[in-house]
N, C-alpha and C. Protein backbone atom coordinates (compact mmCIF):
# COMPACT_ATOMS: atom_id res chain seq x y z
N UNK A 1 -9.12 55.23 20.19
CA UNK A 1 -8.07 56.21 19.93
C UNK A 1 -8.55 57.59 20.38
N UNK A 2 -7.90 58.85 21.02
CA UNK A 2 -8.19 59.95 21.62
C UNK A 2 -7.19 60.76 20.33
N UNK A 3 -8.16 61.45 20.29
CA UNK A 3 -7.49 62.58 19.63
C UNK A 3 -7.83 64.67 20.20
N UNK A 4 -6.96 65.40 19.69
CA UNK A 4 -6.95 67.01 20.19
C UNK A 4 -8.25 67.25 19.90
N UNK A 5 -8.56 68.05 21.39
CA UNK A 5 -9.89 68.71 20.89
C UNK A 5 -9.95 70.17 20.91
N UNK A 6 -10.79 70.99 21.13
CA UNK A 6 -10.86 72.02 21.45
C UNK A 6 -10.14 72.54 22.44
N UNK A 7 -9.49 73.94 21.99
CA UNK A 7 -9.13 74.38 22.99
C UNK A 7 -10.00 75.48 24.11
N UNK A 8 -9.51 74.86 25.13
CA UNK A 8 -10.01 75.12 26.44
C UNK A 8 -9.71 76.57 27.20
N UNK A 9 -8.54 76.70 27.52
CA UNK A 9 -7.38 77.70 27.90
C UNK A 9 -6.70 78.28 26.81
N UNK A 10 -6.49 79.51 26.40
CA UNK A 10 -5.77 79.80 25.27
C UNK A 10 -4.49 80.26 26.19
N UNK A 11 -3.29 79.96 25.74
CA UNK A 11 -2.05 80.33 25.80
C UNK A 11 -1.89 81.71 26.33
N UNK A 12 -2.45 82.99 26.18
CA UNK A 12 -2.18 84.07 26.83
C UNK A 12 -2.99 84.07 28.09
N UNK A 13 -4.41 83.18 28.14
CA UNK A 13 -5.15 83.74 29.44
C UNK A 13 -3.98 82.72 30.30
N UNK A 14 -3.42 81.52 30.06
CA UNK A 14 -2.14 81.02 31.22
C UNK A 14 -1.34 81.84 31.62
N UNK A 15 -0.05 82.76 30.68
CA UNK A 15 0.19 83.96 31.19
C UNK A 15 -0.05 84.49 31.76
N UNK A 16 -1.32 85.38 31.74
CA UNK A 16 -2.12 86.38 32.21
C UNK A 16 -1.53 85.76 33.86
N UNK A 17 -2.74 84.45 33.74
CA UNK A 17 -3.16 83.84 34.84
C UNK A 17 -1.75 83.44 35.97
N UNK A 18 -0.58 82.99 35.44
CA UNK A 18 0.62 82.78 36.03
C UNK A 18 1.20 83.98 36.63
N UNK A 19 1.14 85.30 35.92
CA UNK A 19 2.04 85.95 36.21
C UNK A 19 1.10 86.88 37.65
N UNK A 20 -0.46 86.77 37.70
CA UNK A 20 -1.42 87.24 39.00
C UNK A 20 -1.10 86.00 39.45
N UNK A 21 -0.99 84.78 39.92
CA UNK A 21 -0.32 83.76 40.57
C UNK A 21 1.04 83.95 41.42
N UNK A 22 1.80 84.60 40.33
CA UNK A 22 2.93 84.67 41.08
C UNK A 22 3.12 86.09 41.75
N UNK A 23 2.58 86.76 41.68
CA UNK A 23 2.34 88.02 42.12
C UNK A 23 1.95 88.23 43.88
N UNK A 24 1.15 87.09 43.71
CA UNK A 24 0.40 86.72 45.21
C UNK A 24 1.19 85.67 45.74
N UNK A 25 1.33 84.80 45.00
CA UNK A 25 2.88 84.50 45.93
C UNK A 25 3.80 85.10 46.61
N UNK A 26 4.27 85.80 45.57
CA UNK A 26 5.68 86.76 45.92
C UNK A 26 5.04 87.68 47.39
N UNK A 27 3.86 88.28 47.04
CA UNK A 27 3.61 88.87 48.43
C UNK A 27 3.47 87.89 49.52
N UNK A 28 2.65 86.93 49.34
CA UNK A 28 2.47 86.16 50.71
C UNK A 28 3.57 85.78 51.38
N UNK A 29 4.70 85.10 50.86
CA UNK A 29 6.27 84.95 50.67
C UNK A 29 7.09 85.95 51.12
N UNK A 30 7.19 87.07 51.22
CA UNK A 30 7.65 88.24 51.21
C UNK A 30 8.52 87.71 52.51
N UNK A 31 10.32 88.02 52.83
CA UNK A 31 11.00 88.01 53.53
C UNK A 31 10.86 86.51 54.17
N UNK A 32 10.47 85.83 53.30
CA UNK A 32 9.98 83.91 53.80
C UNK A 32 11.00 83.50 53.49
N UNK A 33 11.37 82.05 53.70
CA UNK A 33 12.37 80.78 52.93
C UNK A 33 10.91 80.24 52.08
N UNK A 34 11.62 79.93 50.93
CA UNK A 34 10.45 79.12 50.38
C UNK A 34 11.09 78.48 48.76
N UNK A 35 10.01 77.02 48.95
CA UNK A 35 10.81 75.90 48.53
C UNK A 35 9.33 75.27 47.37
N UNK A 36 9.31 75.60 46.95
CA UNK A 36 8.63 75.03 45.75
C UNK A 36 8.83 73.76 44.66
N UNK A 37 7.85 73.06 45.39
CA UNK A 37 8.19 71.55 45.39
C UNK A 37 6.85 71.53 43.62
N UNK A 38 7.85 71.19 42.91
CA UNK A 38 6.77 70.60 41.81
C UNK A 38 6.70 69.31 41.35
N UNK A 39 5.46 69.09 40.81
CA UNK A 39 5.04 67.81 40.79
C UNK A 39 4.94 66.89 39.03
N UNK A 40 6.25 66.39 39.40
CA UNK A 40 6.32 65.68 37.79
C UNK A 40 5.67 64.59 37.06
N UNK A 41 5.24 64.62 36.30
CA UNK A 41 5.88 65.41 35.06
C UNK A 41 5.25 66.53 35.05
N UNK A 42 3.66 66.58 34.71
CA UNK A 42 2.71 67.25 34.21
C UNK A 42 2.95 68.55 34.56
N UNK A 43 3.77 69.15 36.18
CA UNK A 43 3.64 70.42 36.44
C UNK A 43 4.89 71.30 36.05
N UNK A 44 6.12 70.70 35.36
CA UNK A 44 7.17 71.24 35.04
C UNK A 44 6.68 72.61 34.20
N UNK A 45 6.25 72.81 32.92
CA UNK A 45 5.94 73.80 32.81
C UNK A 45 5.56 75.13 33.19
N UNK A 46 4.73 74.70 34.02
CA UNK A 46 3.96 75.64 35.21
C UNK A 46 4.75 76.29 36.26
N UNK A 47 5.51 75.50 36.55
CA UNK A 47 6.22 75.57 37.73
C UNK A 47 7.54 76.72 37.13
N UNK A 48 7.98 75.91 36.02
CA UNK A 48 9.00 76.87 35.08
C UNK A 48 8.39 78.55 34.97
N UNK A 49 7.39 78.68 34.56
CA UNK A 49 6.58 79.70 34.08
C UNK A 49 6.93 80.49 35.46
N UNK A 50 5.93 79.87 35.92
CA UNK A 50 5.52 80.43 37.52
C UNK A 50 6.72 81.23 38.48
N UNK A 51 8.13 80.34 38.35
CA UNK A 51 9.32 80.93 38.93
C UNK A 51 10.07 81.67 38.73
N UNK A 52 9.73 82.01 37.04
CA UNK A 52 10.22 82.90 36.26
C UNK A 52 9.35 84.80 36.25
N UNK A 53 8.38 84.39 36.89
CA UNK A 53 7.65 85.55 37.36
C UNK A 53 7.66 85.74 38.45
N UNK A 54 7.93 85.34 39.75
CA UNK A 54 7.91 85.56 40.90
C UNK A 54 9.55 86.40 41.20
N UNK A 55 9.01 87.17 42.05
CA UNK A 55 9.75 88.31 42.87
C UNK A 55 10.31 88.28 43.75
N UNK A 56 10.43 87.37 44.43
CA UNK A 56 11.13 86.91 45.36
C UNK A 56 12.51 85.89 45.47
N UNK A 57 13.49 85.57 46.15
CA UNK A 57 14.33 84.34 45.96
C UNK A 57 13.46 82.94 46.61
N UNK A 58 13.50 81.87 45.48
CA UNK A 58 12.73 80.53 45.92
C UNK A 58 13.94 79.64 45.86
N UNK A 59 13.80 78.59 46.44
CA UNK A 59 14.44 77.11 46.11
C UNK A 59 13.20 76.14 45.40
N UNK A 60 13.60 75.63 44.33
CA UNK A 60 13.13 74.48 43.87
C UNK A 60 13.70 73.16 43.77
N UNK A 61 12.30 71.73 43.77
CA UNK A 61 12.92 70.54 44.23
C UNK A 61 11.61 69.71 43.52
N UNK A 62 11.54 68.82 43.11
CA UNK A 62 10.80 67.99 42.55
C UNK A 62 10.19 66.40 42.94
N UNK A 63 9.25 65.96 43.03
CA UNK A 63 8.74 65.00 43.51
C UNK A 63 8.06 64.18 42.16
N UNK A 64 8.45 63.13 41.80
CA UNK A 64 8.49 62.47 41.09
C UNK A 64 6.67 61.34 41.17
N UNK A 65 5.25 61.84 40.80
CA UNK A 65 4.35 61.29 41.30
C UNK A 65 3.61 60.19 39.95
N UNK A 66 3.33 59.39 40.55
CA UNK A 66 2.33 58.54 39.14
C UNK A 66 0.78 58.02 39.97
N UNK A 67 -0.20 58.59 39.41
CA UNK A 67 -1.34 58.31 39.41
C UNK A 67 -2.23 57.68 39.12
N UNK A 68 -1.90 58.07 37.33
CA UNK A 68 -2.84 57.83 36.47
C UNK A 68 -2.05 56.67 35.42
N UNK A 69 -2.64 55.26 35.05
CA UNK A 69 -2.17 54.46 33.94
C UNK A 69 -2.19 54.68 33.24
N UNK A 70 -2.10 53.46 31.93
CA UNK A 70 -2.37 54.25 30.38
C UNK A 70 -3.69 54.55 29.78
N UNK A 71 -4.50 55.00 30.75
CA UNK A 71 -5.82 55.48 30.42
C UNK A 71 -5.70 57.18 30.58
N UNK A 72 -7.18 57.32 31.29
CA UNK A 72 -7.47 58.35 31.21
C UNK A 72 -8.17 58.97 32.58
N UNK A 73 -8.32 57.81 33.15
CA UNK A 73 -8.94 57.53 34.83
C UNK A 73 -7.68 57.51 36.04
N UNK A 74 -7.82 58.13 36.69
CA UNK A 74 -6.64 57.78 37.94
C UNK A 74 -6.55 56.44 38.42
N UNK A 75 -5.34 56.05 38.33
CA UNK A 75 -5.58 54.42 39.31
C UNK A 75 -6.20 54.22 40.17
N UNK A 76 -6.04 55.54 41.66
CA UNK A 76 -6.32 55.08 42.48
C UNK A 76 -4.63 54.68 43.50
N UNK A 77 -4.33 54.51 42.61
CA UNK A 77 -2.76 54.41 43.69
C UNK A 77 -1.39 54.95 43.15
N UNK A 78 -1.20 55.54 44.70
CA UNK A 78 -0.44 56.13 44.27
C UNK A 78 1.12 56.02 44.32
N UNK A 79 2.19 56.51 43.40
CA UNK A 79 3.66 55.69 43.28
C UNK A 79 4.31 56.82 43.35
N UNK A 80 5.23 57.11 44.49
CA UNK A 80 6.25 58.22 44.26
C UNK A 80 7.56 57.42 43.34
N UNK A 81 8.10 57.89 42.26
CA UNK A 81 9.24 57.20 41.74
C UNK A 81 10.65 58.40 42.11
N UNK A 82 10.26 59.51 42.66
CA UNK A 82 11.20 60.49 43.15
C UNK A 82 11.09 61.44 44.24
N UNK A 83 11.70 61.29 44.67
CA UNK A 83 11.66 62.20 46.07
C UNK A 83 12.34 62.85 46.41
N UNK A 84 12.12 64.12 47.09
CA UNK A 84 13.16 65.16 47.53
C UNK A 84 14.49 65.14 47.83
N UNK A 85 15.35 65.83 47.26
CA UNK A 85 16.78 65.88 47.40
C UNK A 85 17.02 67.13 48.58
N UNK A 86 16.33 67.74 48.86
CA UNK A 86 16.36 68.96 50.15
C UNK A 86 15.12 68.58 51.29
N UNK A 87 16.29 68.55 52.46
CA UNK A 87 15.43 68.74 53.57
C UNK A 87 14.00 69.76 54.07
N UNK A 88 12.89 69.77 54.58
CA UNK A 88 11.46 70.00 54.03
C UNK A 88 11.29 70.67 56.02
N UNK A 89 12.39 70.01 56.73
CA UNK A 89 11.68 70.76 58.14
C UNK A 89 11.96 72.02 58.03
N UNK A 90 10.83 72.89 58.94
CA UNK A 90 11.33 74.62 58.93
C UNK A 90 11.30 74.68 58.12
N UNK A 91 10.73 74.56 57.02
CA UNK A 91 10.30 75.37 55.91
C UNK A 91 9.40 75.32 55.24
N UNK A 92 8.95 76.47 54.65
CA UNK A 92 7.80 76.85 53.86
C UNK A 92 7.95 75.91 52.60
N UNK A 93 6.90 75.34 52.05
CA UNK A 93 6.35 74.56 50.99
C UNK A 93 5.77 75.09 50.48
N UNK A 94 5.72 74.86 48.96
CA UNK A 94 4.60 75.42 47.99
C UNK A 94 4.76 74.03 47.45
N UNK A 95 3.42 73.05 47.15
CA UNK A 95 3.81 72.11 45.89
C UNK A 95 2.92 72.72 45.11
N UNK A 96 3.30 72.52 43.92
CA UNK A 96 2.71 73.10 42.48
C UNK A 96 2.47 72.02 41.54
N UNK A 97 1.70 72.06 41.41
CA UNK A 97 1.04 70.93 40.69
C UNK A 97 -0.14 71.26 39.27
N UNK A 98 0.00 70.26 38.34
CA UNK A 98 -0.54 70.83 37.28
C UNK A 98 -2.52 70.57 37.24
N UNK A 99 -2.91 69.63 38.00
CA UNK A 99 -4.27 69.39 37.70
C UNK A 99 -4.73 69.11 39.33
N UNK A 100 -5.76 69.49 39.68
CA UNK A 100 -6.63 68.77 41.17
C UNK A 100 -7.81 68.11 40.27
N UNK A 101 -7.38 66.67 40.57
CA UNK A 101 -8.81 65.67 40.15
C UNK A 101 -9.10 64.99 41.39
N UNK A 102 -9.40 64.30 41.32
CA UNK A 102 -9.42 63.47 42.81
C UNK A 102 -9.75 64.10 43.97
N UNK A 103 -8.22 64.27 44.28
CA UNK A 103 -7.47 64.71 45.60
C UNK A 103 -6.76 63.88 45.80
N UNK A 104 -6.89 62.42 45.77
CA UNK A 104 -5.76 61.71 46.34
C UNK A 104 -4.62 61.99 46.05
N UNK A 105 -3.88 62.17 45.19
CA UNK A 105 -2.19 62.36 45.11
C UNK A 105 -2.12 63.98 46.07
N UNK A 106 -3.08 64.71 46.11
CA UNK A 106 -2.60 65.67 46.51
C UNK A 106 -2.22 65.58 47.78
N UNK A 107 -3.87 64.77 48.78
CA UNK A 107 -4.18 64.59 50.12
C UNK A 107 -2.72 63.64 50.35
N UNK A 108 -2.06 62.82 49.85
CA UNK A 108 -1.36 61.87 50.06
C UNK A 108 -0.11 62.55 49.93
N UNK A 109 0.53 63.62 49.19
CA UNK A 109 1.64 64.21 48.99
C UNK A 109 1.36 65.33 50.33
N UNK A 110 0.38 65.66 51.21
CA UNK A 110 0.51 66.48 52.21
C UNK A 110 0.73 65.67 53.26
N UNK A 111 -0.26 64.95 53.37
CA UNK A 111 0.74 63.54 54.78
C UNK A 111 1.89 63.36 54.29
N UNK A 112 2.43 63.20 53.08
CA UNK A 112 3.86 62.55 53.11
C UNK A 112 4.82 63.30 53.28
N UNK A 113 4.65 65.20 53.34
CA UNK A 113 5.65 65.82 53.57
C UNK A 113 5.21 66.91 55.00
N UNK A 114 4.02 66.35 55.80
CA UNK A 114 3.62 66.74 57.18
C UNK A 114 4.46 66.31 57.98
N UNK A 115 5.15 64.59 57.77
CA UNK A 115 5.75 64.16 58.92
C UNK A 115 7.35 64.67 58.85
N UNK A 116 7.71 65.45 58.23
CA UNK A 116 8.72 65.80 57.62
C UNK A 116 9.32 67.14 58.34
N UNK A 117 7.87 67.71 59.06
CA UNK A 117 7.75 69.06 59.67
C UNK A 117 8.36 70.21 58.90
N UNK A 118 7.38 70.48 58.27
CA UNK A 118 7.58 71.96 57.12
C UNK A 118 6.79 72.82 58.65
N UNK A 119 7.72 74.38 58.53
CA UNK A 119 7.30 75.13 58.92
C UNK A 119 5.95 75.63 58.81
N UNK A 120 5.45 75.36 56.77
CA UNK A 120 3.76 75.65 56.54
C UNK A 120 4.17 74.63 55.24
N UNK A 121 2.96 74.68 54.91
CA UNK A 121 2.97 73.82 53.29
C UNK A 121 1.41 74.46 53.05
N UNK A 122 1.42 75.24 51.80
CA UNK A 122 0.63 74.99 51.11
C UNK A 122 0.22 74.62 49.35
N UNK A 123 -0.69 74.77 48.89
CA UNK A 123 -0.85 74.21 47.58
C UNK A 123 -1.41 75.19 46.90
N UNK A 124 -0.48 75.28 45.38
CA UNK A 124 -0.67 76.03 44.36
C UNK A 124 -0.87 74.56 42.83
N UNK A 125 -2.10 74.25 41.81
CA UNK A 125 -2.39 74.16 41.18
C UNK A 125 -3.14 74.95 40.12
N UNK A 126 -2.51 74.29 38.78
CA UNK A 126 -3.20 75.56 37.64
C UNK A 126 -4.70 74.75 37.37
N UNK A 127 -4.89 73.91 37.36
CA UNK A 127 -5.92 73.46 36.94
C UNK A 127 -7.02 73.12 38.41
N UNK A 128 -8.52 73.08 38.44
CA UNK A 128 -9.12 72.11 39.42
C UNK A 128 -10.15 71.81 38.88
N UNK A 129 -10.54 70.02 39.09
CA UNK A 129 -11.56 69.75 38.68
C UNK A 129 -13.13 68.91 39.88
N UNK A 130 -13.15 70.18 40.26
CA UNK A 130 -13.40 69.67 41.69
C UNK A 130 -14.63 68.67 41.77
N UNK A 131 -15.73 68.42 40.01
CA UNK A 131 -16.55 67.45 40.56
C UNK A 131 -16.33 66.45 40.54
N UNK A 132 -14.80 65.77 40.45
CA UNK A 132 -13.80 64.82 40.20
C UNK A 132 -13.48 64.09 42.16
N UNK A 133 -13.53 65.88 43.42
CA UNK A 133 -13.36 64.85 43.99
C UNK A 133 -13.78 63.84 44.65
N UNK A 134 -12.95 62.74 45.50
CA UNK A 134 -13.27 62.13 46.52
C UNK A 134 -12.47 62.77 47.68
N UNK A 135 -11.58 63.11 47.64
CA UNK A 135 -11.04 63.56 48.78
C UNK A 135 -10.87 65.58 48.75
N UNK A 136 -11.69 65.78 50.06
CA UNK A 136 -11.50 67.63 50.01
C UNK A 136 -9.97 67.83 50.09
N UNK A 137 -9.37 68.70 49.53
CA UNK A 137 -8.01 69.47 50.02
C UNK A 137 -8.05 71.10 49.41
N UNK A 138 -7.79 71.68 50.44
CA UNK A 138 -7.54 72.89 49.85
C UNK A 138 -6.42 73.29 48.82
N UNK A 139 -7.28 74.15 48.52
CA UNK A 139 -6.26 74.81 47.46
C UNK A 139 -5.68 75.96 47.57
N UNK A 140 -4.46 76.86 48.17
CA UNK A 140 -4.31 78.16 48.68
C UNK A 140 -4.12 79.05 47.11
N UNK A 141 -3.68 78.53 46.42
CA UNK A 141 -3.62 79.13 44.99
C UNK A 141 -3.63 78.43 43.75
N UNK A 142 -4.90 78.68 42.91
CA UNK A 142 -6.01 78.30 41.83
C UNK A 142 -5.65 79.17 40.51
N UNK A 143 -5.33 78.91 39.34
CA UNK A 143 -5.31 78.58 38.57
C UNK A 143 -6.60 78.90 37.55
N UNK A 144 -7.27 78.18 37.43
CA UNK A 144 -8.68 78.10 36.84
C UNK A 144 -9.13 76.81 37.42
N UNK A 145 -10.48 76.76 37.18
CA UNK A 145 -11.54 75.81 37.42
C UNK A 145 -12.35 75.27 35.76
N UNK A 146 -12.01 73.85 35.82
CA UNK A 146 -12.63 73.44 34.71
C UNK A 146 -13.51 72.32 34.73
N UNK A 147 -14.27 71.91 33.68
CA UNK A 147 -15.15 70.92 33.62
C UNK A 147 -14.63 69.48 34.15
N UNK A 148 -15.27 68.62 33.87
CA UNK A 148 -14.59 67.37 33.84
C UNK A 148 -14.74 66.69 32.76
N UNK A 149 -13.33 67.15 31.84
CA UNK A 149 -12.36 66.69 30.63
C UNK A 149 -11.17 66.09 30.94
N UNK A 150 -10.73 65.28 30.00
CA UNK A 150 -9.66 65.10 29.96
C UNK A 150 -8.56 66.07 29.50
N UNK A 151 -7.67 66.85 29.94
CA UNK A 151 -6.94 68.25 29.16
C UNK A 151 -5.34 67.42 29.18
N UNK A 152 -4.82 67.85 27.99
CA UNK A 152 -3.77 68.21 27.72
C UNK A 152 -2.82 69.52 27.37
N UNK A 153 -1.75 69.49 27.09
CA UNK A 153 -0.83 70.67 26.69
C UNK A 153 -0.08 71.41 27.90
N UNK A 154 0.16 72.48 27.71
CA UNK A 154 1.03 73.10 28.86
C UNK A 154 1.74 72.02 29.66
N UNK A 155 2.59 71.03 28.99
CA UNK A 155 2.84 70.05 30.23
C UNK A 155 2.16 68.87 30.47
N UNK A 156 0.82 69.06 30.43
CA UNK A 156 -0.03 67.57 30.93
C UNK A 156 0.11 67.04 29.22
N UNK A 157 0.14 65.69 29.44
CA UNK A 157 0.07 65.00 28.57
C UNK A 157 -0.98 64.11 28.44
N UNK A 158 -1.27 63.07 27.10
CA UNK A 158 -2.08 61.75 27.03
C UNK A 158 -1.15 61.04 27.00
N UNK A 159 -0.82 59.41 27.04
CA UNK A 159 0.49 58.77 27.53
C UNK A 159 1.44 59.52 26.75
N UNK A 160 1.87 60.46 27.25
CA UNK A 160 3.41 61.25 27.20
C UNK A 160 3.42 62.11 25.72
N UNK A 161 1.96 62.33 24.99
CA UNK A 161 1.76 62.81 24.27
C UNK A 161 1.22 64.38 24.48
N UNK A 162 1.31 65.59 23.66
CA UNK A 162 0.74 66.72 23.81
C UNK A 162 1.48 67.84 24.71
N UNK A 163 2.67 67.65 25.70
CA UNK A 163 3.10 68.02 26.48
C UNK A 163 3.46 69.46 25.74
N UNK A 164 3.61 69.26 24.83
CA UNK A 164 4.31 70.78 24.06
C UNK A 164 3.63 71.84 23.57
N UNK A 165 2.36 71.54 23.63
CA UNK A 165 1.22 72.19 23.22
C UNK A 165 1.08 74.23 24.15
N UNK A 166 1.07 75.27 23.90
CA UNK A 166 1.48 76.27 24.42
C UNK A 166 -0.23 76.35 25.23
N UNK A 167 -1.21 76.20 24.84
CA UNK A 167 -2.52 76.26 25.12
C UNK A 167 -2.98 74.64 26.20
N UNK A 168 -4.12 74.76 26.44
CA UNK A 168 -4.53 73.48 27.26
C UNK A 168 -6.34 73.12 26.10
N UNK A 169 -6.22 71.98 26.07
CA UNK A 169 -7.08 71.11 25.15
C UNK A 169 -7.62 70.12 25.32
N UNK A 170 -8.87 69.90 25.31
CA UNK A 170 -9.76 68.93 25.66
C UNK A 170 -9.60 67.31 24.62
N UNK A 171 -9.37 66.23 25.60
CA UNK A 171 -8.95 65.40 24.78
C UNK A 171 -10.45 64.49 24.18
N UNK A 172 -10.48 63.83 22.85
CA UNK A 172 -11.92 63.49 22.76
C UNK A 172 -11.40 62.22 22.05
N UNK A 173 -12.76 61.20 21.79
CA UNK A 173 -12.71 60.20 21.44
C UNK A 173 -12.60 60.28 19.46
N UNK A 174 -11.89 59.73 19.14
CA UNK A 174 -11.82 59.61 18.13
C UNK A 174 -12.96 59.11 16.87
């Protein structure tokens, strides 16, 4: 059994941290099209947050990804169960995403919307856990950098648990 652990991220340094996120967006963006693709479930929050501070006009669109089983380990494979309702050529991409573990879903969600011909695509995640990966991918906008825990709250969940949590929290063994 896993139960809440410590918290990790307190609820205002995310703020803080979202609203210098979107700040540098909005400039890089500046007089752009741009389409901010988030990555469900885990990044809805973020993504909410995030669009609600940015300065600019965006389009948003959602990609429906599964990774991880009812553990705590990534499968290893990966399942789109949703996919874009807006066309992706000529245009700027942001996917936003709530955690970098791996890389695979990420590396695999950039081939899958390369052949698609986006004008640029790059990647905004709040979380990275980079001694997690196997696969390099950049990251154009970071979030924080954390250990390698299991975290919940802001959105990420344990099977579909914790999502409501305003802070991010280390999940531990019971």
């Amino acid at each position: 059994m896993k139960k809440l652990g410590e918290v990790l991220i307190p609820a205002e340094a995310i703020r803080t941290r979202v609203r210098e996120l979107a700040e540098t967006i909005s400039r890089d963006y500046h007089g752009e099209d741009l389409l901010m693709v988030g990555i469900l479930k885990g990044a809805f929050i973020f993504l909410a947050d995030l669009v609600r501070e940015i300065s600019i006009p965006v389009q948003i669109d959602f990609l429906g990804v599964a990774s991880y089983g009812p553990g705590t380990d990534p499968s290893g494979e990966i399942k789109v169960f949703k996919d874009l309702n807006q066309p992706v050529a000529g245009r700027n991409i942001l996917i936003v995403d709530d955690i970098m573990d791996t890389g695979l879903t990420t590396d695999y969600l950039l081939r899958l919307l390369r052949v698609r011909n986006p004008k640029s695509i790059r990647v905004c995640t709040l979380l990275d856990k980079p001694s997690r990966r196997k696969v390099e991918v950049g990251i154009d906008y970071l979030g924080f950098q954390i250990p390698d825990h299991f975290v919940v709250g802001y959105g990420m969940d344990f099977n579909e648990a914790f999502r409501y949590l305003p802070e991010i929290h280390r999940i531990t063994a019971s």
